[in-house]
Protein backbone atom coordinates (compact mmCIF):
# COMPACT_ATOMS: atom_id res chain seq x y z
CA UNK A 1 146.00 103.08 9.46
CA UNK A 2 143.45 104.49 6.70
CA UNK A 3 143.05 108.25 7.22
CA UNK A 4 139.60 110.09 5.12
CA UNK A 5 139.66 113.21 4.61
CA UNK A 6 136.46 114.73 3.37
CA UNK A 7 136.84 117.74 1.26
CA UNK A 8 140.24 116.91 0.37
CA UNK A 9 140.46 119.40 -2.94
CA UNK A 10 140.10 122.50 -0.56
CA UNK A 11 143.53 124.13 0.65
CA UNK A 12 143.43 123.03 3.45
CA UNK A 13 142.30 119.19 2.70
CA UNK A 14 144.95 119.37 -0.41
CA UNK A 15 147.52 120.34 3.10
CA UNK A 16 146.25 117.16 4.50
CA UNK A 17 147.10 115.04 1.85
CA UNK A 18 150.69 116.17 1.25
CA UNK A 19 151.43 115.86 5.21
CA UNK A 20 149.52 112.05 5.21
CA UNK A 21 150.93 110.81 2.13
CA UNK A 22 154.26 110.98 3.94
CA UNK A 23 153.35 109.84 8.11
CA UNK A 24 154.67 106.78 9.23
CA UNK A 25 151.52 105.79 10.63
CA UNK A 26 148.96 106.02 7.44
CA UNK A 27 149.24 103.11 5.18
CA UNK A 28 146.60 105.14 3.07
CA UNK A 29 144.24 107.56 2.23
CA UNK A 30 140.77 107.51 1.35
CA UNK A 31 139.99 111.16 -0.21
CA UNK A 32 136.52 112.74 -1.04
CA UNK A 33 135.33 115.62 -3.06
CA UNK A 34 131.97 116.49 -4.35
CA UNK A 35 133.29 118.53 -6.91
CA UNK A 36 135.39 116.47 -8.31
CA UNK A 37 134.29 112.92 -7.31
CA UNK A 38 135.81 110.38 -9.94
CA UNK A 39 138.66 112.18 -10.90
CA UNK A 40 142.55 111.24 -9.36
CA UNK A 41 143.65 113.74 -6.83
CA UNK A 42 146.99 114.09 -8.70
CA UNK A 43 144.66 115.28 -11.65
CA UNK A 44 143.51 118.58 -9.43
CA UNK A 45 146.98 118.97 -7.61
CA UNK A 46 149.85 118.03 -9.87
CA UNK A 47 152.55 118.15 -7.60
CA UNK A 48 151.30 114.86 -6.34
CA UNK A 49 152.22 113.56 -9.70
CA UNK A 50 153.52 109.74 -8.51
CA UNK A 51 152.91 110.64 -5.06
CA UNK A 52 149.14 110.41 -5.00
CA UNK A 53 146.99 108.91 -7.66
CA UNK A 54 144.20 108.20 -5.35
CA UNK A 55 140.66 107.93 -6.52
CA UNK A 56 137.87 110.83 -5.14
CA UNK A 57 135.26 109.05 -3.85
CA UNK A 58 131.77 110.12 -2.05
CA UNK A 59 131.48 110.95 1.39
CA UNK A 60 130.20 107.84 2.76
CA UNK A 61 132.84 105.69 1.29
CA UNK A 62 135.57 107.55 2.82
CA UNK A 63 133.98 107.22 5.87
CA UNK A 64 133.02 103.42 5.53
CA UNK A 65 136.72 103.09 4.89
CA UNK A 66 138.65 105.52 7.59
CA UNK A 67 139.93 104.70 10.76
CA UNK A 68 140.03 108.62 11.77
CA UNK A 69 138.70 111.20 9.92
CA UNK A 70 139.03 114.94 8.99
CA UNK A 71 137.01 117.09 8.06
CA UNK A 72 137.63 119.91 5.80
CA UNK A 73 134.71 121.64 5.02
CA UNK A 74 132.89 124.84 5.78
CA UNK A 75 131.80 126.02 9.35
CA UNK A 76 128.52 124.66 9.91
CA UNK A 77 127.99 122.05 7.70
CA UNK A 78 130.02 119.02 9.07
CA UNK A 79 128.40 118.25 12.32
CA UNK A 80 126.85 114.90 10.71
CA UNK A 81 129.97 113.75 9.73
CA UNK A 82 131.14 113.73 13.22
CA UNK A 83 127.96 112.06 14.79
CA UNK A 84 129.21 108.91 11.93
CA UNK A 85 132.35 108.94 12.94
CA UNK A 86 130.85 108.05 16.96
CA UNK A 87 128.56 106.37 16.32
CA UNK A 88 131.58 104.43 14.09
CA UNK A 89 133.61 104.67 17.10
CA UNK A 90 136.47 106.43 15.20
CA UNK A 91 137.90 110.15 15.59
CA UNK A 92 136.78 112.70 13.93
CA UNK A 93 138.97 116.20 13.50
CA UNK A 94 136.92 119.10 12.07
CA UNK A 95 138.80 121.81 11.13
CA UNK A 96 135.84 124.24 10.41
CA UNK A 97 134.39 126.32 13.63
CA UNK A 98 131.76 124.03 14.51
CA UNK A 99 133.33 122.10 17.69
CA UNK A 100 135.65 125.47 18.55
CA UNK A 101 133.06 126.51 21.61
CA UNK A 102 132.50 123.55 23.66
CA UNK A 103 128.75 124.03 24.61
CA UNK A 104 128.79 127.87 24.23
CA UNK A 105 126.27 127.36 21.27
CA UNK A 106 124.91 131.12 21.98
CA UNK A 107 128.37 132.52 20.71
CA UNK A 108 128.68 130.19 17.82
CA UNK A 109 124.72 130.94 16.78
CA UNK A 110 125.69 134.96 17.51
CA UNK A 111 128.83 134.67 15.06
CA UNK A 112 128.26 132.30 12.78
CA UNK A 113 124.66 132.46 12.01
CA UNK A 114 123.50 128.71 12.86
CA UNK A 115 123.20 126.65 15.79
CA UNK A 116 124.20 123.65 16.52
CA UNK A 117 123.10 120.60 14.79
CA UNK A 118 123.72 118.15 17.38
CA UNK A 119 124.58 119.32 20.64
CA UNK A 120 124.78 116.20 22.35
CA UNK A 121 128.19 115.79 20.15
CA UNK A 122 130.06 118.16 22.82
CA UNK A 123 130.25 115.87 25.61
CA UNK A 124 132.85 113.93 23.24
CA UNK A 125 134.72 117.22 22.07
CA UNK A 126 137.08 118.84 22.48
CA UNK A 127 139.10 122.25 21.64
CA UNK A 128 142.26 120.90 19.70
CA UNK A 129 145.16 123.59 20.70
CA UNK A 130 148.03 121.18 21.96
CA UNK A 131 149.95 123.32 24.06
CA UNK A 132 146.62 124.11 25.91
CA UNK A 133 144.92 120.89 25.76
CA UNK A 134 146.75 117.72 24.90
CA UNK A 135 146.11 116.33 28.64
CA UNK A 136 142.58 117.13 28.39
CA UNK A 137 142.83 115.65 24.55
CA UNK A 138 144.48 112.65 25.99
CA UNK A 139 141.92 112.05 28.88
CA UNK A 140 139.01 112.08 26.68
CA UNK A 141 140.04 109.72 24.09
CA UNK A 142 140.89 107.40 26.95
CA UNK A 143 137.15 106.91 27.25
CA UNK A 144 135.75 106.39 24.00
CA UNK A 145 136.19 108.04 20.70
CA UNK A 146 136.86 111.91 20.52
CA UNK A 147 135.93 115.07 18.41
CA UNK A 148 138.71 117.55 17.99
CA UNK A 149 137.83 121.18 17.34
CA UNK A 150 140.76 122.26 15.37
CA UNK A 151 141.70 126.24 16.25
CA UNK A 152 141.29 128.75 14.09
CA UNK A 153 144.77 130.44 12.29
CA UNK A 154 144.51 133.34 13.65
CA UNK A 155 143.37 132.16 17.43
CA UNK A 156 146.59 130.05 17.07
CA UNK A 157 149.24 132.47 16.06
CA UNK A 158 148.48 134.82 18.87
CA UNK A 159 147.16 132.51 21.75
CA UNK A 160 150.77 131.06 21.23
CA UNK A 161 151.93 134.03 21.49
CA UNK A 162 150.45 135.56 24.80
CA UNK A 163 149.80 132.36 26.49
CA UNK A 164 152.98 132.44 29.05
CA UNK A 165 152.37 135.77 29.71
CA UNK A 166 148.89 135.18 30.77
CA UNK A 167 149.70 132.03 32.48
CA UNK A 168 152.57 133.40 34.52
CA UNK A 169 150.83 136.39 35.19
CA UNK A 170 153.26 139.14 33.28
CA UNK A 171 150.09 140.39 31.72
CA UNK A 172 148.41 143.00 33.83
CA UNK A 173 144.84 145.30 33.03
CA UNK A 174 143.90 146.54 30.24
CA UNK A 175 142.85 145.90 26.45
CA UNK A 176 145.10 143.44 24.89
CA UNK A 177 145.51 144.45 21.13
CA UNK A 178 146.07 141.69 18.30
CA UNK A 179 147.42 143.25 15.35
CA UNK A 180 147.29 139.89 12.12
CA UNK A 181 148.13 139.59 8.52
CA UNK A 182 147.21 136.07 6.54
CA UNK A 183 148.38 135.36 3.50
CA UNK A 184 145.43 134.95 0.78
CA UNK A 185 145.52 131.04 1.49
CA UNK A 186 143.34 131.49 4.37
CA UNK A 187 140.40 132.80 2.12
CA UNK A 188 139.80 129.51 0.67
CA UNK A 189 140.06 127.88 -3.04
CA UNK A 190 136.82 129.26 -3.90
CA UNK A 191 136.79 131.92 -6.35
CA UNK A 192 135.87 135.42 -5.11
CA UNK A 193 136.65 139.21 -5.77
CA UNK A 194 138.62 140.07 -2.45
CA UNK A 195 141.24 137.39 -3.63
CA UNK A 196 141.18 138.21 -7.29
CA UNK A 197 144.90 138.73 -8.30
CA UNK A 198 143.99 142.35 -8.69
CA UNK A 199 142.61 143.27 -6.03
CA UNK A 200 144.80 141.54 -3.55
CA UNK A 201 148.77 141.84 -4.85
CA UNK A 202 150.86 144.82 -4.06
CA UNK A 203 148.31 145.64 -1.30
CA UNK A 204 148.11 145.03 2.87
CA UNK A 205 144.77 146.42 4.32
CA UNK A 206 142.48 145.53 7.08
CA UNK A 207 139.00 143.68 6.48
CA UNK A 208 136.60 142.98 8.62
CA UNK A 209 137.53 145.14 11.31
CA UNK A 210 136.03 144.57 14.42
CA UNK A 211 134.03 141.89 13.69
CA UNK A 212 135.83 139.05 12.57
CA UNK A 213 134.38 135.48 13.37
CA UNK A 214 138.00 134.64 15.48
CA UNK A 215 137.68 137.36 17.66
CA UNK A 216 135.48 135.39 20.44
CA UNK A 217 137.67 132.51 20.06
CA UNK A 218 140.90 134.34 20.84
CA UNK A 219 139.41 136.14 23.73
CA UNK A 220 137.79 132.70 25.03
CA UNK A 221 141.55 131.30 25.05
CA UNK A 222 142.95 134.21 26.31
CA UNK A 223 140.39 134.00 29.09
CA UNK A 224 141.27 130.30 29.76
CA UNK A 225 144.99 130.85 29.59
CA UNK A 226 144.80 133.25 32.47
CA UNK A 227 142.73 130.90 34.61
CA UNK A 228 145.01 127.86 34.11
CA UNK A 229 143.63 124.13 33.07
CA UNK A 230 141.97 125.48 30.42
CA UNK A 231 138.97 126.97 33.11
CA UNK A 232 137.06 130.07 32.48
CA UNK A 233 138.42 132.90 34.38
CA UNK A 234 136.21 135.05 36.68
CA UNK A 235 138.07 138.28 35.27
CA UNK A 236 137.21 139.03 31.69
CA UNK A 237 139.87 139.79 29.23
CA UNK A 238 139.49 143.10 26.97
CA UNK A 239 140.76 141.80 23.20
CA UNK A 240 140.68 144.59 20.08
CA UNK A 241 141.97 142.19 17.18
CA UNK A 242 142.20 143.32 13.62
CA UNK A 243 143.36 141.52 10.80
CA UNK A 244 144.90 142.21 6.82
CA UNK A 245 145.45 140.82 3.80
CA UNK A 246 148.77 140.37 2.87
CA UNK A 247 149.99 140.24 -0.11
CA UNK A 248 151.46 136.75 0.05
CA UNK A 249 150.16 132.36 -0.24
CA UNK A 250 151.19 131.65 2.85
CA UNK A 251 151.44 132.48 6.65
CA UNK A 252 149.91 134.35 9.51
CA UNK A 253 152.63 137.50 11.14
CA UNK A 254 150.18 138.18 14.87
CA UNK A 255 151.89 140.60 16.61
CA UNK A 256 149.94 141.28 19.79
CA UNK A 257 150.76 144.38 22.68
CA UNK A 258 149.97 143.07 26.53
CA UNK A 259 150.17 145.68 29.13
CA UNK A 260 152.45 144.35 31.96
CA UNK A 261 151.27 143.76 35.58
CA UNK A 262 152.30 146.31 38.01
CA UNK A 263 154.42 143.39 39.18
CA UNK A 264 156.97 143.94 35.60
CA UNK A 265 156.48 147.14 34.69
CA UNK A 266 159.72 149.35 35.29
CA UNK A 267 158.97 153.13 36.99
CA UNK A 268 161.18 154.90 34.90
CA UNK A 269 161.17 158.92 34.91
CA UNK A 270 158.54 160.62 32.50
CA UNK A 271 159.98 161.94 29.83
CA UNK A 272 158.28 164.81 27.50
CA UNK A 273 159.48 162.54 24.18
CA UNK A 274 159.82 158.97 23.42
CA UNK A 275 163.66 157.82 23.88
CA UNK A 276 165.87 154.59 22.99
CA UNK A 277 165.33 152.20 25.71
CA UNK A 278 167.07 152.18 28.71
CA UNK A 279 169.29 149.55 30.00
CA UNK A 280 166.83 148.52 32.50
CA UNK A 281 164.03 147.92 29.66
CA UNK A 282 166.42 145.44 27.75
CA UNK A 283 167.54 143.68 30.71
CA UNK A 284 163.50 143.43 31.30
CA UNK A 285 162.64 142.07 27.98
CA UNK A 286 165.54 139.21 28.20
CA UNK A 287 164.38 138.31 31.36
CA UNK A 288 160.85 138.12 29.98
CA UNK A 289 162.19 136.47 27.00
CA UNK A 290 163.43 133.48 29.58
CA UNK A 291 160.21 132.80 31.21
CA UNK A 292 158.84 132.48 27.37
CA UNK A 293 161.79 129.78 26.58
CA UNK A 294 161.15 127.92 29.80
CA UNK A 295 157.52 128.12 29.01
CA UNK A 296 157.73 126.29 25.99
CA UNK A 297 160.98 124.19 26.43
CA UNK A 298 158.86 121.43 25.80
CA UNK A 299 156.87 122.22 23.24
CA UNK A 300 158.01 120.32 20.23
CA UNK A 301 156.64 123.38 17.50
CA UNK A 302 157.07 126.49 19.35
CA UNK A 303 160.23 128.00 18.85
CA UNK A 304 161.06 131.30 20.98
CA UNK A 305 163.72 132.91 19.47
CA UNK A 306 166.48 134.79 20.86
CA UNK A 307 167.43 138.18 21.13
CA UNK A 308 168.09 139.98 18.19
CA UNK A 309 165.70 137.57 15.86
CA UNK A 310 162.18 138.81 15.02
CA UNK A 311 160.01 136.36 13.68
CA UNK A 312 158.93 136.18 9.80
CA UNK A 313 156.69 133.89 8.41
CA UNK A 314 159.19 132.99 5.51
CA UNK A 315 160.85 131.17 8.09
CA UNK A 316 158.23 129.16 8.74
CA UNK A 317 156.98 128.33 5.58
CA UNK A 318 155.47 124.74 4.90
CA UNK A 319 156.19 124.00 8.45
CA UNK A 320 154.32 122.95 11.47
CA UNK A 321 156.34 125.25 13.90
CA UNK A 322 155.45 127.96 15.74
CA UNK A 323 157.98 131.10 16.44
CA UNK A 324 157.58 133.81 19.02
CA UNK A 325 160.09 136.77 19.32
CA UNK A 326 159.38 138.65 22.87
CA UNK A 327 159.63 142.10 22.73
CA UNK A 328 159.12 145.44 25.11
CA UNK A 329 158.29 148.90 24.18
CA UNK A 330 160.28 151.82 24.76
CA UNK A 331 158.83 152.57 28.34
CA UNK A 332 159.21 149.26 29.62
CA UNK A 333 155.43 148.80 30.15
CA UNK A 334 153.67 146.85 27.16
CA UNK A 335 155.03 143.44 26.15
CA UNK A 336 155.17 142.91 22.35
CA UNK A 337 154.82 139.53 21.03
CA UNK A 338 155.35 138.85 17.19
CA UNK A 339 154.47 135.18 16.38
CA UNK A 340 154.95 133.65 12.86
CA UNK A 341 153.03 130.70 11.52
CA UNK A 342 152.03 128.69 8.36
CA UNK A 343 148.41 129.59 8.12
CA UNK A 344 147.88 126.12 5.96
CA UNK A 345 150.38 123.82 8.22
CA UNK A 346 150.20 124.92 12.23
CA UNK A 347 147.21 127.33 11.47
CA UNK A 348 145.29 123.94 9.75
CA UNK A 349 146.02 121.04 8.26
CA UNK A 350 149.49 120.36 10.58
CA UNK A 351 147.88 120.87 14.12
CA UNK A 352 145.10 118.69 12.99
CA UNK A 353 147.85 115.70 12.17
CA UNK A 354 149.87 117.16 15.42
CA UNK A 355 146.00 115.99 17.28
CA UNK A 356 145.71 112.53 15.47
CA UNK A 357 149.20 112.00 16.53
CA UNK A 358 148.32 112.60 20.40
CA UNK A 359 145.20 110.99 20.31
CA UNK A 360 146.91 107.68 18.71
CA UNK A 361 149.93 107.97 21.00
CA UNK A 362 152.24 108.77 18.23
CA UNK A 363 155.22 110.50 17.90
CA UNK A 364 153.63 113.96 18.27
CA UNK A 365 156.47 114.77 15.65
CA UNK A 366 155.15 112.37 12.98
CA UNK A 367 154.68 113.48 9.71
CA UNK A 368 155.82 117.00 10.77
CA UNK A 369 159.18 117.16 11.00
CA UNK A 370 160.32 119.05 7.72
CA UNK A 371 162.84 121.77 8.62
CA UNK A 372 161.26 125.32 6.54
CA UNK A 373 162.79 126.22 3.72
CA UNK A 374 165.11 129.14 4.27
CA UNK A 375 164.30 131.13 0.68
């Protein structure tokens, strides 16, 4: 099978190639770039040296040639693309924001300062987090070609993360705080001040506090997670999310604080100072931990760890995977969820192979089954 990718010389497309070049199921790639159109993608990305020598070629040509295509380019400016690719009859898996809503065009407009191009287009989309969707994935490609919205990094690190605990109902009233560094990846190749080498290294800080562009998404999924079936729930969700810069390529660290239902939290006598917590806390939070690991048993890239192991993003690293350490404050009453990602790989350019694997039938596991590198 012939997989396009158009803006293959971003990050993230450069992500796609090195994951294609090695799937079962491609047989090859046809790669475009208007920057560099004419020039061998090995030229702009050495390591592909005798890997991938592959021409860049306009738009249109990797589309005449693909037999699913994705699309790497800027939020709001790939919706065309996607109308080809139906009206080709092929899949088409965007990884920008433009298919993230469904129909909701008043938040994307509100956030992202355009409106949809084609709205007719979301009647064939659909929002491309696996562990949430694959049925619904599954059911729509079934009936004709599909559109997958692939989620944002940050909406998948910590919708990963509290997504058994709003399913199961551990996660009670009250504002749910998501607490985020990225590493400088996630800004894009494009050259800017915030990621110059000197303003970025040796330094973590916040940006764009309160009114980051992932901030409805996460509180949409959060809202669907607690409703089941992927169904808006009647009972909104309060979300604070903040995220940094971190010093660092690659990887997202979410760690995110859910107050318990009154069902799991532990009445445990005040005390005038915080204290170690008690036994009953611990046995809490491995019992907690449990539900987590039967949640995702089945999950083939989320990895809840056990007790004892907090999870890093080193330990992810160039990997599709997913890990979730499960947590409880001292009192026994907030859950704490740290969940560690590749921003590039199961923040991007992974999940979006991960959803050409499901729609094709595949082995969901194809092309992404490199164990992270330890150091």
């Amino acid at each position: 099978m012939i997989a396009g990718i158009i803006g293959a010389t971003g990050y993230v497309g450069a992500e796609l190639v090195r994951l294609l070049q090695g799937h079962p199921n491609i047989t090859s790639l046809a790669l475009s770039s208007v920057s560099f159109e004419g020039q061998r993608m090995d030229a702009i990305y050495p390591n592909l040296l005798r890997r991938v020598s592959t021409l860049l070629i306009p738009p249109e040509a990797a589309l005449e040639e693909a037999q699913v295509l994705f699309v790497a380019l800027p939020s709001g400016v790939g919706e065309s693309y996607a109308k080809s690719c139906m009206e080709k009859g092929i899949p088409c898996i965007d990884l920008s924001a433009d298919f993230r809503f469904d129909d909701d065009e008043a938040t994307f407009r509100s956030w992202y300062g355009k409106p949809f191009v084609y709205p007719e287009l979301r009647t064939r989309s659909v929002y491309g987090l696996p562990e949430l969707n694959r049925e619904k994935i599954k059911a729509l490609r079934a009936s004709g070609p599909v559109i997958i919205g692939n989620p944002g990094c940050y909406p998948t690190a910590a919708s990963l993360g509290a997504y058994p605990a709003l399913a199961l109902g551990l996660a009670g009233r009250g504002t749910i705080i998501v607490d985020a560094a990225s590493g400088i990846t996630g800004g894009g190749r494009e050259a800017s001040r915030a990621y110059h080498y000197p303003e970025c290294a040796d330094a973590l800080a916040p940006y764009k506090v309160g009114c980051h562009r992932h901030t409805p998404e996460i509180s949409r999924n959060f809202t669907c997670m607690r409703a089941g079936d992927g169904k808006q729930s009647r009972e909104s969700l309060s979300l604070i999310f903040t995220p940094h810069l971190a010093p660092m390529n690659r990887g997202i660290l979410s760690t995110t604080y859910i107050p318990l239902s009154d069902a799991w939290q532990l009445t445990l006598p005040k005390t005038s100072s915080p204290r170690p917590p008690a036994p009953e806390v611990l046995d809490l939070g491995a019992l907690i931990c449990s539900r987590y690991a039967a949640f995702y048993r089945d999950e083939p890239f989320v990895r809840v760890l056990p007790a004892g192991c907090i999870a890093a993003t080193n330990r992810v690293r160039q990997s599709n995977y997913c890990d979730i350490s499960v947590h409880l404050d001292q009192t026994g009453s907030t859950l704490i969820v740290v969940t560690a990602i590749d921003n590039m790989v199961k923040g991007a350019a992974g999940q979006a192979v991960q959803n050409m694997n499901i729609i094709f039938g595949f082995d969901e596991e194809a092309g992404l089954g490199a164990i992270p590198a330890a150091f």
